[in-house]
N, C-alpha and C. Protein backbone atom coordinates (compact mmCIF):
# COMPACT_ATOMS: atom_id res chain seq x y z
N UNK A 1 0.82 -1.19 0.00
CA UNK A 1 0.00 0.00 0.00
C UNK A 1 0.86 1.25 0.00
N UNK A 2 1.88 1.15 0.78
CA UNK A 2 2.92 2.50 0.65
C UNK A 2 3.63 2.74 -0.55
N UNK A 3 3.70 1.40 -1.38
CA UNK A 3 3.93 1.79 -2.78
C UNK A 3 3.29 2.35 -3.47
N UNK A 4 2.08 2.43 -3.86
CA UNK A 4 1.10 2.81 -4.49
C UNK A 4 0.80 3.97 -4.56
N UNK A 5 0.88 4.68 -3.06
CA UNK A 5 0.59 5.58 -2.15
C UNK A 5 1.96 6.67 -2.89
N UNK A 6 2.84 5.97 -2.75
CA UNK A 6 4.07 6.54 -3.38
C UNK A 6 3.92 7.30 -4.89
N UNK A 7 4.05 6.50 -5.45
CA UNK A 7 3.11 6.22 -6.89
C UNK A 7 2.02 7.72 -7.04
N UNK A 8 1.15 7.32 -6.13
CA UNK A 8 0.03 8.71 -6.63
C UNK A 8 0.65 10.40 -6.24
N UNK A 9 1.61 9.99 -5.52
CA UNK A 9 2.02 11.53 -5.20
C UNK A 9 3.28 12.03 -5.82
N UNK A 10 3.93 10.82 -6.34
CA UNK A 10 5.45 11.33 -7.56
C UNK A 10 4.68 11.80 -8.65
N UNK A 11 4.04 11.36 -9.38
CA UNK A 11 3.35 11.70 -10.60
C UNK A 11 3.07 13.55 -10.27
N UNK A 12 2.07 13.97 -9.61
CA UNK A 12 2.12 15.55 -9.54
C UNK A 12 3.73 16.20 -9.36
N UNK A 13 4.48 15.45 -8.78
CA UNK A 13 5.83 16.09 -8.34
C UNK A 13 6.71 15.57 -9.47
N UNK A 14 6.57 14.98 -10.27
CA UNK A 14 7.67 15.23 -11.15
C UNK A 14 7.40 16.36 -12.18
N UNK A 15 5.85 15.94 -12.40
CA UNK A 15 5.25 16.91 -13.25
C UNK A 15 5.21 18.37 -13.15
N UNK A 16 5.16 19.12 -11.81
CA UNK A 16 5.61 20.61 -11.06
C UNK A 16 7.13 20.36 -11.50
N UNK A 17 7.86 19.50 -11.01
CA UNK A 17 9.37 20.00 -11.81
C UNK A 17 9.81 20.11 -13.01
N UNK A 18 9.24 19.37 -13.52
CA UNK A 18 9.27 19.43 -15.26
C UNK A 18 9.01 20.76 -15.71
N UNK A 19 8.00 21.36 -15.13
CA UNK A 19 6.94 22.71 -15.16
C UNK A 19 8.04 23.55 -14.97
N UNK A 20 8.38 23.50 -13.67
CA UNK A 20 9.17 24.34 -13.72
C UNK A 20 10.77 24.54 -14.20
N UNK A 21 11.48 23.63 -14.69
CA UNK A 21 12.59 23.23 -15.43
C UNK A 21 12.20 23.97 -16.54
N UNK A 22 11.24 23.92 -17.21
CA UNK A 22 11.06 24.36 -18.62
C UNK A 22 10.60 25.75 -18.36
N UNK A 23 10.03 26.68 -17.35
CA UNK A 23 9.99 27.71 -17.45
C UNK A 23 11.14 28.50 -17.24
N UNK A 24 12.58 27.70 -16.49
CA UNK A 24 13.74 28.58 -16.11
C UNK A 24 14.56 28.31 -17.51
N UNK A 25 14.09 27.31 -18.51
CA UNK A 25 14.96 27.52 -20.02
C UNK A 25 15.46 28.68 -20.46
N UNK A 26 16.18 29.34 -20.76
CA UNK A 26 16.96 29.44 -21.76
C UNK A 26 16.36 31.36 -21.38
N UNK A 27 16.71 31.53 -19.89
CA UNK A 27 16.02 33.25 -19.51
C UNK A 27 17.98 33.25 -18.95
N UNK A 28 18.52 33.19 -19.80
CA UNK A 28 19.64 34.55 -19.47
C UNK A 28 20.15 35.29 -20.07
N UNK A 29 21.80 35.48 -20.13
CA UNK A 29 21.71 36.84 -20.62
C UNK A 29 21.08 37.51 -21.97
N UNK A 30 21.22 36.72 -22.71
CA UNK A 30 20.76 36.33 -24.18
C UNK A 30 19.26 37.09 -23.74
N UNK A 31 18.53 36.40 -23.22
CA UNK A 31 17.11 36.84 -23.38
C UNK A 31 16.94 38.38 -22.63
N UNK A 32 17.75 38.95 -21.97
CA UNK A 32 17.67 39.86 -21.54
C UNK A 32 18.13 41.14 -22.45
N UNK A 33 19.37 40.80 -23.05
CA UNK A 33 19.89 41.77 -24.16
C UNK A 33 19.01 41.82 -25.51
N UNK A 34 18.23 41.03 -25.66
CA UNK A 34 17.78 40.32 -26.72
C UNK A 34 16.15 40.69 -26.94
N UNK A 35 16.01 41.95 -26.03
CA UNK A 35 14.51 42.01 -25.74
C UNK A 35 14.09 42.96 -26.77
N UNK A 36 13.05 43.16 -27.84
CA UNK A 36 12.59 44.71 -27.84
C UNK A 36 12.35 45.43 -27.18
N UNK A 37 11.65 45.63 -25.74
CA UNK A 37 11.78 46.88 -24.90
C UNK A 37 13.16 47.41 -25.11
N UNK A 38 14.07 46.95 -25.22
CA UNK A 38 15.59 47.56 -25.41
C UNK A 38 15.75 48.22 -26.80
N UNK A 39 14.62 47.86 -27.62
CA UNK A 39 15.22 49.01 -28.86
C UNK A 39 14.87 50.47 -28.14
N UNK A 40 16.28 50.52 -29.19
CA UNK A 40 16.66 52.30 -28.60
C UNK A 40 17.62 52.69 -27.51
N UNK A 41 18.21 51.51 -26.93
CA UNK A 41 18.87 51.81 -25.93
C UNK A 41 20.39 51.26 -26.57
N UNK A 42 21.62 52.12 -26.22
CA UNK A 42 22.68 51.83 -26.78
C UNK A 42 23.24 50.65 -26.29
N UNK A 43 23.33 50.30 -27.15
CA UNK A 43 24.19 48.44 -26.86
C UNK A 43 25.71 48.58 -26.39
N UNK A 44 25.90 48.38 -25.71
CA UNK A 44 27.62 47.82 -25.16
C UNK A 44 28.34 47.18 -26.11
N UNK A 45 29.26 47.35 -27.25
CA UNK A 45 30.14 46.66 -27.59
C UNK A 45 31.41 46.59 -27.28
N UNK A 46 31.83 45.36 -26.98
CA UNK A 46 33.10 44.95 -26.42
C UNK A 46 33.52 43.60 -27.62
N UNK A 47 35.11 44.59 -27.94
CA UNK A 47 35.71 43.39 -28.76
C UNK A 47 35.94 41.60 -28.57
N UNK A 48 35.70 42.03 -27.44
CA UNK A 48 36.31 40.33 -27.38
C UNK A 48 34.82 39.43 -27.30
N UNK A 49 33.46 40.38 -27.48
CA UNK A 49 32.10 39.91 -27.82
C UNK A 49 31.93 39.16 -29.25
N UNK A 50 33.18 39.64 -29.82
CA UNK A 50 32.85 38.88 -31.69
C UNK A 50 34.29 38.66 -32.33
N UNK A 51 33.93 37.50 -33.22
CA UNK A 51 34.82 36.74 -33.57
C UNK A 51 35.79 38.08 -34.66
N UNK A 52 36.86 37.88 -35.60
CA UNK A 52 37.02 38.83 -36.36
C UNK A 52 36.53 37.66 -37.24
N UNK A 53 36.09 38.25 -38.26
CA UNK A 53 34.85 38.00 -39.90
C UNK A 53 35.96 37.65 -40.62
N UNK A 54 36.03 36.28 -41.19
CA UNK A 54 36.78 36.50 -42.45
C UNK A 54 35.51 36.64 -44.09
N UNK A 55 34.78 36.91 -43.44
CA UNK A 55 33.48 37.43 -44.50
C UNK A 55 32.07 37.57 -43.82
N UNK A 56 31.31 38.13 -44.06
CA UNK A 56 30.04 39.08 -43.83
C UNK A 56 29.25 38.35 -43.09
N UNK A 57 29.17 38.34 -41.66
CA UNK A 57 28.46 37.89 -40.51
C UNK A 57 27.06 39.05 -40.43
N UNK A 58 25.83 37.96 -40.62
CA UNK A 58 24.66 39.10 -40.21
C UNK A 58 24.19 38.36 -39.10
N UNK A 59 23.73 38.96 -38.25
CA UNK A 59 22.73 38.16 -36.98
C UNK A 59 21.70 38.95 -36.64
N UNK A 60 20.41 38.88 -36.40
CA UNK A 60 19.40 39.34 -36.13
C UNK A 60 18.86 39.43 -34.31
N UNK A 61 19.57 40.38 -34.17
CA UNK A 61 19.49 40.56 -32.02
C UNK A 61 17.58 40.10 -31.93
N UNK A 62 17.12 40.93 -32.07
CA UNK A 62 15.62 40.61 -32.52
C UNK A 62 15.86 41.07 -33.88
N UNK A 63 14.06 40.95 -34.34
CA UNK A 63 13.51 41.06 -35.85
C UNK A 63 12.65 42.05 -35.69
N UNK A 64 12.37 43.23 -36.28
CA UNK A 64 11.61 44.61 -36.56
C UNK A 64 10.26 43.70 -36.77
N UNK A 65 9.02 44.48 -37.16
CA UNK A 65 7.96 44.37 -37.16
C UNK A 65 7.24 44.44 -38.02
N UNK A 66 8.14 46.07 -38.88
CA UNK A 66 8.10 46.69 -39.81
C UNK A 66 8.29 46.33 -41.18
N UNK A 67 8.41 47.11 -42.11
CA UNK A 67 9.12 46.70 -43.44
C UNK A 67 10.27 46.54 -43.84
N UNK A 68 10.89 45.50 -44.83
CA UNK A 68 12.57 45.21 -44.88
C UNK A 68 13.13 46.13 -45.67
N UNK A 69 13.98 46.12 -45.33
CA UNK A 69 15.02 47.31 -46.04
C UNK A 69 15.34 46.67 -47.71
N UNK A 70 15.43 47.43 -48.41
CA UNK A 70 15.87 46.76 -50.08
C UNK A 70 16.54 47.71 -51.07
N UNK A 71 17.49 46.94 -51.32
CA UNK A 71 18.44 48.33 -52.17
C UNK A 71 17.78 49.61 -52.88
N UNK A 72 18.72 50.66 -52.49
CA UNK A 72 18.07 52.12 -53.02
C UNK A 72 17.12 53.01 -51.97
N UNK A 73 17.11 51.87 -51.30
CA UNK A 73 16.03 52.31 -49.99
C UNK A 73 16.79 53.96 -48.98
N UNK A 74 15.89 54.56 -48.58
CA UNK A 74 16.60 55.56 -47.69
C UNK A 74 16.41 55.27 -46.45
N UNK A 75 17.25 54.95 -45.38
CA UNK A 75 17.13 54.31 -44.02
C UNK A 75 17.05 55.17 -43.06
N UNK A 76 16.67 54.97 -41.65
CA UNK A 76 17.07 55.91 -40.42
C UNK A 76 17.24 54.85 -39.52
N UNK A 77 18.36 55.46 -39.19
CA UNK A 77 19.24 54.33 -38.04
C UNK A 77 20.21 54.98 -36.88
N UNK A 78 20.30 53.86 -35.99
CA UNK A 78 21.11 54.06 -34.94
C UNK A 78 22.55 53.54 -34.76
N UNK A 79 23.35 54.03 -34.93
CA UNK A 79 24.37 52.45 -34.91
C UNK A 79 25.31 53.21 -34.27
N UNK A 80 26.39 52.02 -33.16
CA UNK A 80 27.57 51.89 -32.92
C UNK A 80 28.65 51.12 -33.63
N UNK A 81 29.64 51.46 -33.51
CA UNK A 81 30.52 50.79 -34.50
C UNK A 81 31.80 50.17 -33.99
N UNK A 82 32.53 49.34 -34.07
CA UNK A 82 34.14 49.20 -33.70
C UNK A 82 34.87 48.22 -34.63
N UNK A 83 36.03 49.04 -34.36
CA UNK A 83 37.37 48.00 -35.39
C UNK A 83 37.82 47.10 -34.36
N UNK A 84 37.91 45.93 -35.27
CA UNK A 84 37.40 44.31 -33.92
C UNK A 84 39.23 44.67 -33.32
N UNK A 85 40.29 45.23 -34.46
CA UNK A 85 41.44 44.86 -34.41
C UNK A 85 42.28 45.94 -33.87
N UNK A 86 41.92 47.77 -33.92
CA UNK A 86 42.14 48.45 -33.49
C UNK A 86 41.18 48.92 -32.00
N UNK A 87 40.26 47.85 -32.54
CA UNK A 87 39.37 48.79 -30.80
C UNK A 87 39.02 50.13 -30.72
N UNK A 88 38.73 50.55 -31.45
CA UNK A 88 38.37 52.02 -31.69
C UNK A 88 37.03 52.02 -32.50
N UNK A 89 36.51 53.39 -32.13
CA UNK A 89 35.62 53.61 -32.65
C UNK A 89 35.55 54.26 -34.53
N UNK A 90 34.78 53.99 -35.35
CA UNK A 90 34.46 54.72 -36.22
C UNK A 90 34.13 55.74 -37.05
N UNK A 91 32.42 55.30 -36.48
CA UNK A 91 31.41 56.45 -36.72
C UNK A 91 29.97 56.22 -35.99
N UNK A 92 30.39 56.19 -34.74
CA UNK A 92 29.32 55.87 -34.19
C UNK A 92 28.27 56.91 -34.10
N UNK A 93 26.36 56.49 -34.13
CA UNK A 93 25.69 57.44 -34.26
C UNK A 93 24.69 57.16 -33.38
N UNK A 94 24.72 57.41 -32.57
CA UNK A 94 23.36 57.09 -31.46
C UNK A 94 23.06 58.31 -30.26
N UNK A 95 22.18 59.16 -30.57
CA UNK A 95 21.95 60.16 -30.30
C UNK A 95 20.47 60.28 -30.17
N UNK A 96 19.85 59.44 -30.50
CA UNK A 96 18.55 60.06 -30.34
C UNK A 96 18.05 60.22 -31.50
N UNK A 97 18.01 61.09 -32.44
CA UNK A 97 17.51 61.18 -33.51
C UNK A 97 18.85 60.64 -34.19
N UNK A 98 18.01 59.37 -35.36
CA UNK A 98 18.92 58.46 -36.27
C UNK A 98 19.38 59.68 -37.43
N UNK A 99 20.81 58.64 -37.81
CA UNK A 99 21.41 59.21 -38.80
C UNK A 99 20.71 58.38 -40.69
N UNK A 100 20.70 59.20 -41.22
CA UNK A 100 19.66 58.93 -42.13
C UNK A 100 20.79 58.81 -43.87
N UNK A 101 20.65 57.43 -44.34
CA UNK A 101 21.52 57.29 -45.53
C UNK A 101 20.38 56.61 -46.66
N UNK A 102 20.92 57.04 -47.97
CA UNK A 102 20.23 55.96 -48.98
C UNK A 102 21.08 54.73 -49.85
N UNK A 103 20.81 53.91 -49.50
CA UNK A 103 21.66 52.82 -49.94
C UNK A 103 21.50 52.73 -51.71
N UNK A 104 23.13 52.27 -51.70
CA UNK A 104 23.33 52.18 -53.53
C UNK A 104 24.38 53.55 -54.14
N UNK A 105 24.05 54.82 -52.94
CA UNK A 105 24.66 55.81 -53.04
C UNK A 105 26.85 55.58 -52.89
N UNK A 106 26.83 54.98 -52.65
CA UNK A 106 28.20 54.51 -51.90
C UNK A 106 28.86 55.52 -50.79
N UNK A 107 27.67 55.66 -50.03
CA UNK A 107 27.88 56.30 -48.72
C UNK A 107 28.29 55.55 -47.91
N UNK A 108 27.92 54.27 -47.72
CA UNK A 108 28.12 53.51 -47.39
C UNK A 108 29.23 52.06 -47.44
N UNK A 109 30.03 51.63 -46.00
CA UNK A 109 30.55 50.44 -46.78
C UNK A 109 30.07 49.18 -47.48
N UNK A 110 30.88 48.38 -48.35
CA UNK A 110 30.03 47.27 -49.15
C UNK A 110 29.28 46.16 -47.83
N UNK A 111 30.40 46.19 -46.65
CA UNK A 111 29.52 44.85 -45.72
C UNK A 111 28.29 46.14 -45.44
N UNK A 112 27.88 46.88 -44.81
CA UNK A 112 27.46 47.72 -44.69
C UNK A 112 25.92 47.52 -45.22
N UNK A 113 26.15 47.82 -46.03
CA UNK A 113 25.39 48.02 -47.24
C UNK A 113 24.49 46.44 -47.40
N UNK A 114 25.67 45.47 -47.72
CA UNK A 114 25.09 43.66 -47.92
C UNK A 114 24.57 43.75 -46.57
N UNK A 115 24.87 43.92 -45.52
CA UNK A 115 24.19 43.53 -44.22
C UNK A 115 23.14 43.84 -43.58
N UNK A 116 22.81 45.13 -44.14
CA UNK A 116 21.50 45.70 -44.04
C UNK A 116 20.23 45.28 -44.32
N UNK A 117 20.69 44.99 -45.99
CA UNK A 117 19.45 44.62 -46.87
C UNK A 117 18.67 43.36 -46.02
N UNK A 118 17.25 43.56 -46.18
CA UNK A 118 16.24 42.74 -45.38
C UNK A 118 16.31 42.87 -44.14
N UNK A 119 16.94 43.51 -43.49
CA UNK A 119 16.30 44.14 -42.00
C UNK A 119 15.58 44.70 -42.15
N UNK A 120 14.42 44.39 -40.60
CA UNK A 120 12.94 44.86 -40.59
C UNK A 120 13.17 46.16 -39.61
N UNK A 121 12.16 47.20 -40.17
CA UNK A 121 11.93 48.16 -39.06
C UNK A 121 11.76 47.82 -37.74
N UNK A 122 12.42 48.67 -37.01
CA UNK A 122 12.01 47.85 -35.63
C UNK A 122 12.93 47.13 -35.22
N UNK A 123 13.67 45.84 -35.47
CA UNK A 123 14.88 45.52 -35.30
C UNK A 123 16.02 45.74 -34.83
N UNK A 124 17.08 45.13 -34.37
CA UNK A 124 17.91 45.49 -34.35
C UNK A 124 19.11 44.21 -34.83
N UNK A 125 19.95 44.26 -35.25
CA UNK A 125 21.27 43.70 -36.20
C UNK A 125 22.45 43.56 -35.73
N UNK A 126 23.56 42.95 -35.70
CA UNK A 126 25.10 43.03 -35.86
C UNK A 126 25.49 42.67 -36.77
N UNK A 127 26.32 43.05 -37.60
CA UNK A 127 26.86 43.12 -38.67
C UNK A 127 28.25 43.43 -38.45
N UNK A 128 29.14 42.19 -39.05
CA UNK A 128 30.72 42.08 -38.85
C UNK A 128 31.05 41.35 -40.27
N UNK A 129 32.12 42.17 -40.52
CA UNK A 129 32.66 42.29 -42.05
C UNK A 129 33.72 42.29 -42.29
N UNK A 130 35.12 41.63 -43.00
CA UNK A 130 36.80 41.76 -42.85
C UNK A 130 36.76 43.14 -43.78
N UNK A 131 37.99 43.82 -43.48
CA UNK A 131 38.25 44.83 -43.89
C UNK A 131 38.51 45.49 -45.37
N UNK A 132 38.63 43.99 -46.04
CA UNK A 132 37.99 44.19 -47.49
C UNK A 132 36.91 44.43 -47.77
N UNK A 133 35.56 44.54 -47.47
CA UNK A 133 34.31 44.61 -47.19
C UNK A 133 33.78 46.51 -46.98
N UNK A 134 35.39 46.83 -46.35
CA UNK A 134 35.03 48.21 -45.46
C UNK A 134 35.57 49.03 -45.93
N UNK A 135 36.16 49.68 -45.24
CA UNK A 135 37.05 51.07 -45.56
C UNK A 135 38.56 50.25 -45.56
N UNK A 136 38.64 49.15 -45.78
CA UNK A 136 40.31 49.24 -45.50
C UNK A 136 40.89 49.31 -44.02
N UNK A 137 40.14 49.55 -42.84
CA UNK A 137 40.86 49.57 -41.63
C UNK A 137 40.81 48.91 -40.75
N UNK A 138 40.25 47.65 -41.09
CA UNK A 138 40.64 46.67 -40.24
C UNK A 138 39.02 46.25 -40.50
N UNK A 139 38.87 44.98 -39.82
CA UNK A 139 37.74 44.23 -39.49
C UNK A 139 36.58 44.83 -38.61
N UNK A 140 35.07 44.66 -38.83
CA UNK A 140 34.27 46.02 -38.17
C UNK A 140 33.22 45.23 -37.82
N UNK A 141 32.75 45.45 -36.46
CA UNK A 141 31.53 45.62 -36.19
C UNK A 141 30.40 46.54 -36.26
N UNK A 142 29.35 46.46 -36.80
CA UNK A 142 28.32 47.52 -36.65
C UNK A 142 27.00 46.90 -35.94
N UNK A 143 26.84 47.26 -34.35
CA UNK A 143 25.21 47.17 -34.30
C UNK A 143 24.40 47.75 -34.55
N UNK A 144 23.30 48.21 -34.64
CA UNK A 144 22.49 48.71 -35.51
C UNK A 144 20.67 48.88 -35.21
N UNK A 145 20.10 49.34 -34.89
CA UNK A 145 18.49 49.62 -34.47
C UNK A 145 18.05 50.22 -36.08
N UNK A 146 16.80 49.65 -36.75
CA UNK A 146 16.62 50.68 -38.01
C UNK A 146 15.17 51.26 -37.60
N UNK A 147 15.36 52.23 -37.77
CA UNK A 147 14.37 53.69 -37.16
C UNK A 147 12.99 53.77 -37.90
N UNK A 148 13.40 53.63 -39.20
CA UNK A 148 12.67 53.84 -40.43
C UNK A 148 13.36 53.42 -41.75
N UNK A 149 12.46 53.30 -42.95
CA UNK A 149 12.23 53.53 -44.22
C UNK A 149 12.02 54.81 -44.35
N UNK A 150 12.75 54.97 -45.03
CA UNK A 150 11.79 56.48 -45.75
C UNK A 150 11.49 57.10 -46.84
């Protein structure tokens, strides 16, 4: 009888741990940096956060909501920038009101430019590119929030 007895009361208790095992999945840092409430807020980049690119790394932090970006397009954006190899900054633009380019113009660098295309409004991106890709000065990160189409 104490087996049995046993029996009817593991069944709810494995099942509450299971429950709760699967609700503590996969909530750290990732899901915290990784939130949209955070668009708009400047991201921390630190070099030793990304590999150096020997060609055009896109990753999607989240996905916009909005419409995708497509060559010729005129953008508004936020971005920080760094050279993976000098550690320095670029051209970083995060101020509040985005800095506003039209792609195709060659305002832009070529990873730049390839890494953009099909990001959604709303979004936010990293984009890492070898220095053939760029200006020539080494290997680059760009994160990135896109503001608008326009």
């Amino acid at each position: 009888m104490r087996r049995s007895s046993l029996r009817s009361v593991s069944g709810p208790i494995v099942l509450a741990v299971l429950l709760g095992l699967a609700g503590c999945g996969g909530q750290g840092e990732d899901a915290t940096s990784a939130s949209p409430a955070a668009f708009g807020s400047k991201p921390k980049v630190k070099p030793s956060d990304f590999p150096i690119p020997k060609k055009l790394v896109v990753k999607d932090v989240w996905v916009g909501s909005g419409p995708a970006v497509k060559p010729g397009d005129e953008i508004e954006i936020q971005f920080v920038d760094l050279n993976l190899v000098r550690h320095t900054r670029f051209e970083s633009e995060w101020k509040g009101d985005g800095a506003v380019w039209r792609l195709g113009e060659e305002e832009l660098s070529k990873g730049f430019e390839r890494g953009i295309v099909g990001m959604r409004v709303g979004g936010r991106r990293e984009i890492l590119f070898p220095s053939r890709l760029g200006y020539g000065t080494g290997p680059m990160v760009y994160v990135l929030d896109l503001l608008a189409i326009r």
